[in-house]
PDB file of N, CA and C in Angstrom:
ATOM      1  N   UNK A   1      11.387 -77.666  30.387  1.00  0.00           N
ATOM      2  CA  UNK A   1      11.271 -77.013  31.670  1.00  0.00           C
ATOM      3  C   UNK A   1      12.472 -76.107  31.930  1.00  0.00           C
ATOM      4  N   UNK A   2      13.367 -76.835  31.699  1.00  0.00           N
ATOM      5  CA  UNK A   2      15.087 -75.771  31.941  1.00  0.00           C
ATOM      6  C   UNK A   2      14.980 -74.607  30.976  1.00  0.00           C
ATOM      7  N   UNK A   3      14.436 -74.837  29.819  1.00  0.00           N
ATOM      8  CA  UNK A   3      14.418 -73.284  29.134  1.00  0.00           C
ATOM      9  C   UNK A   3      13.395 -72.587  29.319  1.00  0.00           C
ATOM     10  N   UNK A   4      12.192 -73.149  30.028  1.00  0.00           N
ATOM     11  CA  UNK A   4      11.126 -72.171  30.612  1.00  0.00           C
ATOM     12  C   UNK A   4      12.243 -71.315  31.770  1.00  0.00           C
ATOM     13  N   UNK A   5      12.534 -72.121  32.662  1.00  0.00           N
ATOM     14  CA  UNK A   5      13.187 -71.181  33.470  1.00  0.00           C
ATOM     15  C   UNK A   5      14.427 -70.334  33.268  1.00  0.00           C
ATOM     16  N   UNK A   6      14.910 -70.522  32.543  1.00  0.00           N
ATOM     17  CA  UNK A   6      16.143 -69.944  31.337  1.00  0.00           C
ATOM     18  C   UNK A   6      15.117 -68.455  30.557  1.00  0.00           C
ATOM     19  N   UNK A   7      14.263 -68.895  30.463  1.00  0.00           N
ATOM     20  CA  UNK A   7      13.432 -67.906  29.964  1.00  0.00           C
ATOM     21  C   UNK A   7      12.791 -66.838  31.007  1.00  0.00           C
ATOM     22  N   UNK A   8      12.956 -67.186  31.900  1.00  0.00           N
ATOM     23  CA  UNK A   8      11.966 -66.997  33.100  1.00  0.00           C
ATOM     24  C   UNK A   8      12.942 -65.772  33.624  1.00  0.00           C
ATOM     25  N   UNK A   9      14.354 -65.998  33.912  1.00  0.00           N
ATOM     26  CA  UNK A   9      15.588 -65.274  34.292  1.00  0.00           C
ATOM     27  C   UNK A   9      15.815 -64.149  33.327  1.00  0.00           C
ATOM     28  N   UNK A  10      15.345 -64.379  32.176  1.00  0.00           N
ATOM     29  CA  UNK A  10      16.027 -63.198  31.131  1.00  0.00           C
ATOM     30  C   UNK A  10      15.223 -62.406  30.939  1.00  0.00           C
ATOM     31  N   UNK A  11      13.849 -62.816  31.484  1.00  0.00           N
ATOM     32  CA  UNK A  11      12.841 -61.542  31.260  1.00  0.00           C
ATOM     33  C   UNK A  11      12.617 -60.707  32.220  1.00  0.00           C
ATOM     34  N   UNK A  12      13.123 -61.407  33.666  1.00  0.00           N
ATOM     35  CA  UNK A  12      13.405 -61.251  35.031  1.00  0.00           C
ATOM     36  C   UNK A  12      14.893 -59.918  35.195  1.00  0.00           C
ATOM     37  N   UNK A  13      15.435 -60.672  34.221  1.00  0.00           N
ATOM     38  CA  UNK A  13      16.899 -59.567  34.094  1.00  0.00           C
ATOM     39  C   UNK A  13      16.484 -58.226  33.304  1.00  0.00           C
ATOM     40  N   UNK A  14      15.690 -58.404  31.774  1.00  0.00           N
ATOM     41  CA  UNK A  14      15.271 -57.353  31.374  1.00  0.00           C
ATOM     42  C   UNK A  14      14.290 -56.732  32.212  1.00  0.00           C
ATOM     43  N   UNK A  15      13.801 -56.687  32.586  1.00  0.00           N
ATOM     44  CA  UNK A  15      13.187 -56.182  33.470  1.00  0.00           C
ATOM     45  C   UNK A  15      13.489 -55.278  34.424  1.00  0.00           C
ATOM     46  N   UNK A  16      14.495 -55.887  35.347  1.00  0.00           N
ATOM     47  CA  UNK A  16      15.462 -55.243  36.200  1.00  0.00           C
ATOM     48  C   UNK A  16      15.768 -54.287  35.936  1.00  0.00           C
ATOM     49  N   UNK A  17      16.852 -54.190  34.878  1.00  0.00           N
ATOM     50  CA  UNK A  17      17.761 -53.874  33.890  1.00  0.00           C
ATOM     51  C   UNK A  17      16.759 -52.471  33.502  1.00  0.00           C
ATOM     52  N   UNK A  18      15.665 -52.494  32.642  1.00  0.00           N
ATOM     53  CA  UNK A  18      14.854 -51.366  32.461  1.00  0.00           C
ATOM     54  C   UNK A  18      13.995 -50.410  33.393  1.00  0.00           C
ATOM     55  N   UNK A  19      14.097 -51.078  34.687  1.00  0.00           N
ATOM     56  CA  UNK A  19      13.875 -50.464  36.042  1.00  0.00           C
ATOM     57  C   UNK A  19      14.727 -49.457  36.621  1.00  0.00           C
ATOM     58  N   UNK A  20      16.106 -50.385  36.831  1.00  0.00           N
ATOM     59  CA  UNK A  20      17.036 -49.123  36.935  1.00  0.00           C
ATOM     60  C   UNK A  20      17.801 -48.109  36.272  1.00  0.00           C
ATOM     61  N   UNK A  21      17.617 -48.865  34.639  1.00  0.00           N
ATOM     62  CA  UNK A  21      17.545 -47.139  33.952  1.00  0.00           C
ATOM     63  C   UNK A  21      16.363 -45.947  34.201  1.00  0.00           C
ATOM     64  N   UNK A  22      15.493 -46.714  34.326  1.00  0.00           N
ATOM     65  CA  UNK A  22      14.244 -45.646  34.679  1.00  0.00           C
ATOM     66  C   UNK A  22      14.524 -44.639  35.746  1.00  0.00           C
ATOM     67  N   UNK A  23      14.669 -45.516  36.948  1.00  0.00           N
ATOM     68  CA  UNK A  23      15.078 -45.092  38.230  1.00  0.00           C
ATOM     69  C   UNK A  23      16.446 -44.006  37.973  1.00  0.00           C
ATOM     70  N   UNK A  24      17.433 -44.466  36.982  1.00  0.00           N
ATOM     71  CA  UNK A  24      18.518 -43.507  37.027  1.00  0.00           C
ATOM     72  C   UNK A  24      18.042 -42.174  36.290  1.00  0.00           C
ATOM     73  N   UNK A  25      17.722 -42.276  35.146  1.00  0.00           N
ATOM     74  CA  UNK A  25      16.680 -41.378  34.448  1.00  0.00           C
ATOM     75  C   UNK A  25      16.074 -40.179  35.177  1.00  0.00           C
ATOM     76  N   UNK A  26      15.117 -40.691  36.072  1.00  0.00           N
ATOM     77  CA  UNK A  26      14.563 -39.951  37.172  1.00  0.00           C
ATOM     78  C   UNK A  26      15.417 -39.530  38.134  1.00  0.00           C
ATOM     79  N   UNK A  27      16.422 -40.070  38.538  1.00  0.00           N
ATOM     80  CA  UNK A  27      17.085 -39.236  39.459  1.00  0.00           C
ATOM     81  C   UNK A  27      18.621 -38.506  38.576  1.00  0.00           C
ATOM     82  N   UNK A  28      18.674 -38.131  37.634  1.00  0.00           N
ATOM     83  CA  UNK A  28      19.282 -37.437  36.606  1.00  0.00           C
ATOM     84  C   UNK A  28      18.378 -35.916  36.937  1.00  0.00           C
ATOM     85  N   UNK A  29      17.121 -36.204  36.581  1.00  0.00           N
ATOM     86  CA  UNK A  29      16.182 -34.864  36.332  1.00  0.00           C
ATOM     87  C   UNK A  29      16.229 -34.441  37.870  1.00  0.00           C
ATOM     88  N   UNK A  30      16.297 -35.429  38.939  1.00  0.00           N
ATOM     89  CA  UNK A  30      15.687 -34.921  39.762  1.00  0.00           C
ATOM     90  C   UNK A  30      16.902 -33.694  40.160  1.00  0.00           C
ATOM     91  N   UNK A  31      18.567 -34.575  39.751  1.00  0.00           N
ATOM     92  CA  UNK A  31      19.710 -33.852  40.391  1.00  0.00           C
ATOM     93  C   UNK A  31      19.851 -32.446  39.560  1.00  0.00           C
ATOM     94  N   UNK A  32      19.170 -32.555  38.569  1.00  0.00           N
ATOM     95  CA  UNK A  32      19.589 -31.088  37.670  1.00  0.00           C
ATOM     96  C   UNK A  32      18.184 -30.459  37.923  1.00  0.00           C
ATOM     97  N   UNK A  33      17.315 -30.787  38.904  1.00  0.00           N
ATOM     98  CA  UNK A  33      16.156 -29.833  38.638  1.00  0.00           C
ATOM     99  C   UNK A  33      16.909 -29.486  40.591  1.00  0.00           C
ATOM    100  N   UNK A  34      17.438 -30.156  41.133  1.00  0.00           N
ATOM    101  CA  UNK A  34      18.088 -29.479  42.475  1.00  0.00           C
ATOM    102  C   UNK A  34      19.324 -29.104  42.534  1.00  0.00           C
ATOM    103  N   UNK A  35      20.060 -28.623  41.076  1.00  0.00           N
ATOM    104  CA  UNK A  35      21.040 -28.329  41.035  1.00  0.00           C
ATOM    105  C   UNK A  35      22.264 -28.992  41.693  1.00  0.00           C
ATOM    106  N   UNK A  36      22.194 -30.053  42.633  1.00  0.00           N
ATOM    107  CA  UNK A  36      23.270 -30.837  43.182  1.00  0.00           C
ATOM    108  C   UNK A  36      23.419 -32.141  42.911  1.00  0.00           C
ATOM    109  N   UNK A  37      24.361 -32.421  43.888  1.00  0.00           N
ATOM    110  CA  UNK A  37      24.038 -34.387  44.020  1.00  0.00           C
ATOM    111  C   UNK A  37      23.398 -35.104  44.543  1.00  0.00           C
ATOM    112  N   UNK A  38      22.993 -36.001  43.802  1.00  0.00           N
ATOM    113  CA  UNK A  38      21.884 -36.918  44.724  1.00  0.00           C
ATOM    114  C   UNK A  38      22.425 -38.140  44.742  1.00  0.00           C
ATOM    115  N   UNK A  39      22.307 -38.565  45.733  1.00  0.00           N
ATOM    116  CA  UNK A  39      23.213 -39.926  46.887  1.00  0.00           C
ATOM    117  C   UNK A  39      24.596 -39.723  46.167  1.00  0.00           C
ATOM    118  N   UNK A  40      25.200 -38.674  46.357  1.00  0.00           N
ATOM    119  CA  UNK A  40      26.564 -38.713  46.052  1.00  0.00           C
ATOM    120  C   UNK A  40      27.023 -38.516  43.986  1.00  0.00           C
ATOM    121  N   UNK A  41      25.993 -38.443  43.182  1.00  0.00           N
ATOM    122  CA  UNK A  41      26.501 -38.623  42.145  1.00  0.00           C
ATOM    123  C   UNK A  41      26.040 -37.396  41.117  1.00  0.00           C
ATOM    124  N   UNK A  42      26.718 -36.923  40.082  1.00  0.00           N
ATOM    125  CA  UNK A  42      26.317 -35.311  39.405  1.00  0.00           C
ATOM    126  C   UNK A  42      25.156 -35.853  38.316  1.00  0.00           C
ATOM    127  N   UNK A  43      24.222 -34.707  38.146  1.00  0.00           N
ATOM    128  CA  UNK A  43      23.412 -34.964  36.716  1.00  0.00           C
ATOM    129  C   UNK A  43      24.099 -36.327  35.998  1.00  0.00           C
ATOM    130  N   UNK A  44      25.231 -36.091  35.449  1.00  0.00           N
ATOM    131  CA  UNK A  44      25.773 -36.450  34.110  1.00  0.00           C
ATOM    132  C   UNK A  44      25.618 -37.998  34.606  1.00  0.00           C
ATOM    133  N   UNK A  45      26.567 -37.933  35.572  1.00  0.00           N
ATOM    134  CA  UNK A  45      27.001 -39.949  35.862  1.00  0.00           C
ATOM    135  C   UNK A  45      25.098 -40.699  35.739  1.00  0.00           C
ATOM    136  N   UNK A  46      24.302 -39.423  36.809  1.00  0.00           N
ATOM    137  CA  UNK A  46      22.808 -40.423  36.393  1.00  0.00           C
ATOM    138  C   UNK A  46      22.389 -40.604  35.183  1.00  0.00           C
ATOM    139  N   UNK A  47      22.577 -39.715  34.161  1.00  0.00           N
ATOM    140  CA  UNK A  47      22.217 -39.910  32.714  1.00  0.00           C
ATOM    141  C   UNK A  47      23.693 -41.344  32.257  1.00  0.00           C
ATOM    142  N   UNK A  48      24.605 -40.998  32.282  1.00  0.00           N
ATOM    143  CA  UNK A  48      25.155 -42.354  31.658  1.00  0.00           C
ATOM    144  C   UNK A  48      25.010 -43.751  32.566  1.00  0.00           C
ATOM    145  N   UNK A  49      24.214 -43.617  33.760  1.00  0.00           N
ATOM    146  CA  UNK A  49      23.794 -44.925  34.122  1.00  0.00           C
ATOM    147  C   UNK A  49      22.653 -45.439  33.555  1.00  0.00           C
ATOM    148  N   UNK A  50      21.869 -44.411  33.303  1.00  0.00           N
ATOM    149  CA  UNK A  50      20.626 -44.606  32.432  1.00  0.00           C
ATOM    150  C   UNK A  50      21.027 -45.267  31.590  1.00  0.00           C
ATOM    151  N   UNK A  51      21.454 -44.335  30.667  1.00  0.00           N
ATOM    152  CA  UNK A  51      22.351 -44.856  29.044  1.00  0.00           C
ATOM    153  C   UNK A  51      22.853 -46.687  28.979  1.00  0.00           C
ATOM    154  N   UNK A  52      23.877 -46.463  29.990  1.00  0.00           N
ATOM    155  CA  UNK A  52      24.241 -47.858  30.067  1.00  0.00           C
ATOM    156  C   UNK A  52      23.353 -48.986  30.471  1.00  0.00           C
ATOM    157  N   UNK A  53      22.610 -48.871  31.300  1.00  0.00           N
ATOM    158  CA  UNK A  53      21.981 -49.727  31.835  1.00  0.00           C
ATOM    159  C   UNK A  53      20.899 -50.360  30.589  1.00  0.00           C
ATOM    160  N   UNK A  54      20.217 -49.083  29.973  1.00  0.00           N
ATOM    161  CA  UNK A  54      19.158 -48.846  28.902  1.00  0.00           C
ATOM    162  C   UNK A  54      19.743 -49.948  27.688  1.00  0.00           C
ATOM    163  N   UNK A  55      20.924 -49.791  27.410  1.00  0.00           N
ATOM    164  CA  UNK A  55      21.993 -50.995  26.477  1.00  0.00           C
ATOM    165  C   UNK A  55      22.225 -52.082  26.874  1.00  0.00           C
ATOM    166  N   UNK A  56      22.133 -51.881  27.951  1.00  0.00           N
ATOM    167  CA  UNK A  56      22.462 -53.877  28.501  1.00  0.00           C
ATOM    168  C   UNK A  56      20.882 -54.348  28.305  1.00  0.00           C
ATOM    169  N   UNK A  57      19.943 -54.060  28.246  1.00  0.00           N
ATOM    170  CA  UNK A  57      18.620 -54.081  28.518  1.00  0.00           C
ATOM    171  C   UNK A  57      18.279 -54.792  27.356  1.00  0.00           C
ATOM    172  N   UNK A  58      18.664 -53.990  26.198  1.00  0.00           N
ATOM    173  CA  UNK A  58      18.225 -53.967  25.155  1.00  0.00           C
ATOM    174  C   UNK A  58      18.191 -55.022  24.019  1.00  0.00           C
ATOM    175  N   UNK A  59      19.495 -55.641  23.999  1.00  0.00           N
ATOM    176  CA  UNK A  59      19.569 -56.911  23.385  1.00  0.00           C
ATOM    177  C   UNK A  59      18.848 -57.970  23.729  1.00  0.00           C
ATOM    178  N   UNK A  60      18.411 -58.019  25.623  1.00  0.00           N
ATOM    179  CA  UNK A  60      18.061 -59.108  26.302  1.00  0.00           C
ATOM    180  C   UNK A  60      16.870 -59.393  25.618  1.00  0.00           C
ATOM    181  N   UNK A  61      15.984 -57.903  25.689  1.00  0.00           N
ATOM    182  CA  UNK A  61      14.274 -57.986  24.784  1.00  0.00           C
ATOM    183  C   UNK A  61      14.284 -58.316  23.525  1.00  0.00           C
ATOM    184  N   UNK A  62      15.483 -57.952  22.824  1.00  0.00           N
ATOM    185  CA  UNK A  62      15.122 -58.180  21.118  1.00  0.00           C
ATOM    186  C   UNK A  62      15.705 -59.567  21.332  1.00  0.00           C
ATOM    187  N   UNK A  63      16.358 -60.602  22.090  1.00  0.00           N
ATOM    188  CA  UNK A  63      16.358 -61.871  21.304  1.00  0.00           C
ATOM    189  C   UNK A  63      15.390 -62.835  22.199  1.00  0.00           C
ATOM    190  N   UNK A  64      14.259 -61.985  22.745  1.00  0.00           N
ATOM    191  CA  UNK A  64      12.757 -62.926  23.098  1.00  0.00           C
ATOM    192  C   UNK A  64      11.946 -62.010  22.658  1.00  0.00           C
ATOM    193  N   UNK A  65      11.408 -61.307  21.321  1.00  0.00           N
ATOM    194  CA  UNK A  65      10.485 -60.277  21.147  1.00  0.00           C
ATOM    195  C   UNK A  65       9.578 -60.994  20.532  1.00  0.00           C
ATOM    196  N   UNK A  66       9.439 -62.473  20.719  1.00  0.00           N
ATOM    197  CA  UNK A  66       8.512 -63.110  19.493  1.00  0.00           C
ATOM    198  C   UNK A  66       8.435 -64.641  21.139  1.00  0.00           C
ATOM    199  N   UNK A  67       8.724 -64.821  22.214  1.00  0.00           N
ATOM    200  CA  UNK A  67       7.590 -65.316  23.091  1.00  0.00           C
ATOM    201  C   UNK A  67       6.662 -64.389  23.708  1.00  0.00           C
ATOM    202  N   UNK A  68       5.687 -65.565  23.983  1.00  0.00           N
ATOM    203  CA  UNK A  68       4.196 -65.373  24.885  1.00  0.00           C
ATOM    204  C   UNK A  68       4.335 -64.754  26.178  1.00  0.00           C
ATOM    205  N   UNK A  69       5.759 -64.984  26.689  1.00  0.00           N
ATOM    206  CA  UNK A  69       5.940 -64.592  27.743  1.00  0.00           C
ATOM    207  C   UNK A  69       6.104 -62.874  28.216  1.00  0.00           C
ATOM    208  N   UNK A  70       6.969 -62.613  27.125  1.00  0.00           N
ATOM    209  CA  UNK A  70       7.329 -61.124  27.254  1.00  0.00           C
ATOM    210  C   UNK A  70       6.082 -60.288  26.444  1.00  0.00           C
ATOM    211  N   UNK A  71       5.765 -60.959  25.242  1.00  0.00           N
ATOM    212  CA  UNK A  71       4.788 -59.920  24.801  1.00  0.00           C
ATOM    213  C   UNK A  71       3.103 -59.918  25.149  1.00  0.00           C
ATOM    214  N   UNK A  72       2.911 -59.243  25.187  1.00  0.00           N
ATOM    215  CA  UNK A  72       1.045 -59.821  25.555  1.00  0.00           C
ATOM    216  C   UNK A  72       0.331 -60.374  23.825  1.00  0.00           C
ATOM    217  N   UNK A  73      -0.613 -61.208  23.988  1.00  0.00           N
ATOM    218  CA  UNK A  73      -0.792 -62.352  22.635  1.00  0.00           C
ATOM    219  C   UNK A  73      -0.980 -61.536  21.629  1.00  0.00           C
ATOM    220  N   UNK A  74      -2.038 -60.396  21.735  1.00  0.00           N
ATOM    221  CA  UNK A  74      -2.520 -59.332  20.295  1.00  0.00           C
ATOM    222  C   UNK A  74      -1.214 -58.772  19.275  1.00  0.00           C
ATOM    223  N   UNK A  75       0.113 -58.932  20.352  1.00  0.00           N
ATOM    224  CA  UNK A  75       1.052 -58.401  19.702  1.00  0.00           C
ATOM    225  C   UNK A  75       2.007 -59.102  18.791  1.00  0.00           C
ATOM    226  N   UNK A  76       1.888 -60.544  18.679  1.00  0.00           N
ATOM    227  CA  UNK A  76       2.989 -61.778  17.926  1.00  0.00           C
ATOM    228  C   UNK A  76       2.436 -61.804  16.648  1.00  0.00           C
TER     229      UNK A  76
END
């Protein structure tokens, strides 16, 4: 049960984690397609929040890429 929910948190975190790179991503394009800042920050900083965020993300999925939980069944 403790590593279901141990499990439960890390897919919960990746998740997150690949949300707000998305979200930074998108507001990268949005600041260089309006030429300014958006909520205070330039093109660049939204692309390396992307970046960073996109890396913390990343390890979380590759060391559960083989449970039921994260992948849908056709794919194991």
């Amino acid at each position: 049960m403790k590593s279901l929910m141990s499990h439960s948190r890390k897919c919960l975190l990746w998740k997150l984690l690949w949300l707000a790179s998305a979200v930074s991503l998108v507001m990268a394009w949005v600041a260089v397609w309006s030429r300014g800042l958006v909520a205070g920050l330039e093109p660049l900083a939204w692309y390396w929040n992307a970046l960073v965020l996109a890396a913390l993300a990343t390890p979380i999925k590759m060391d559960c890429s083989d449970c039921g939980t994260c992948m849908p069944s056709g794919q194991q």
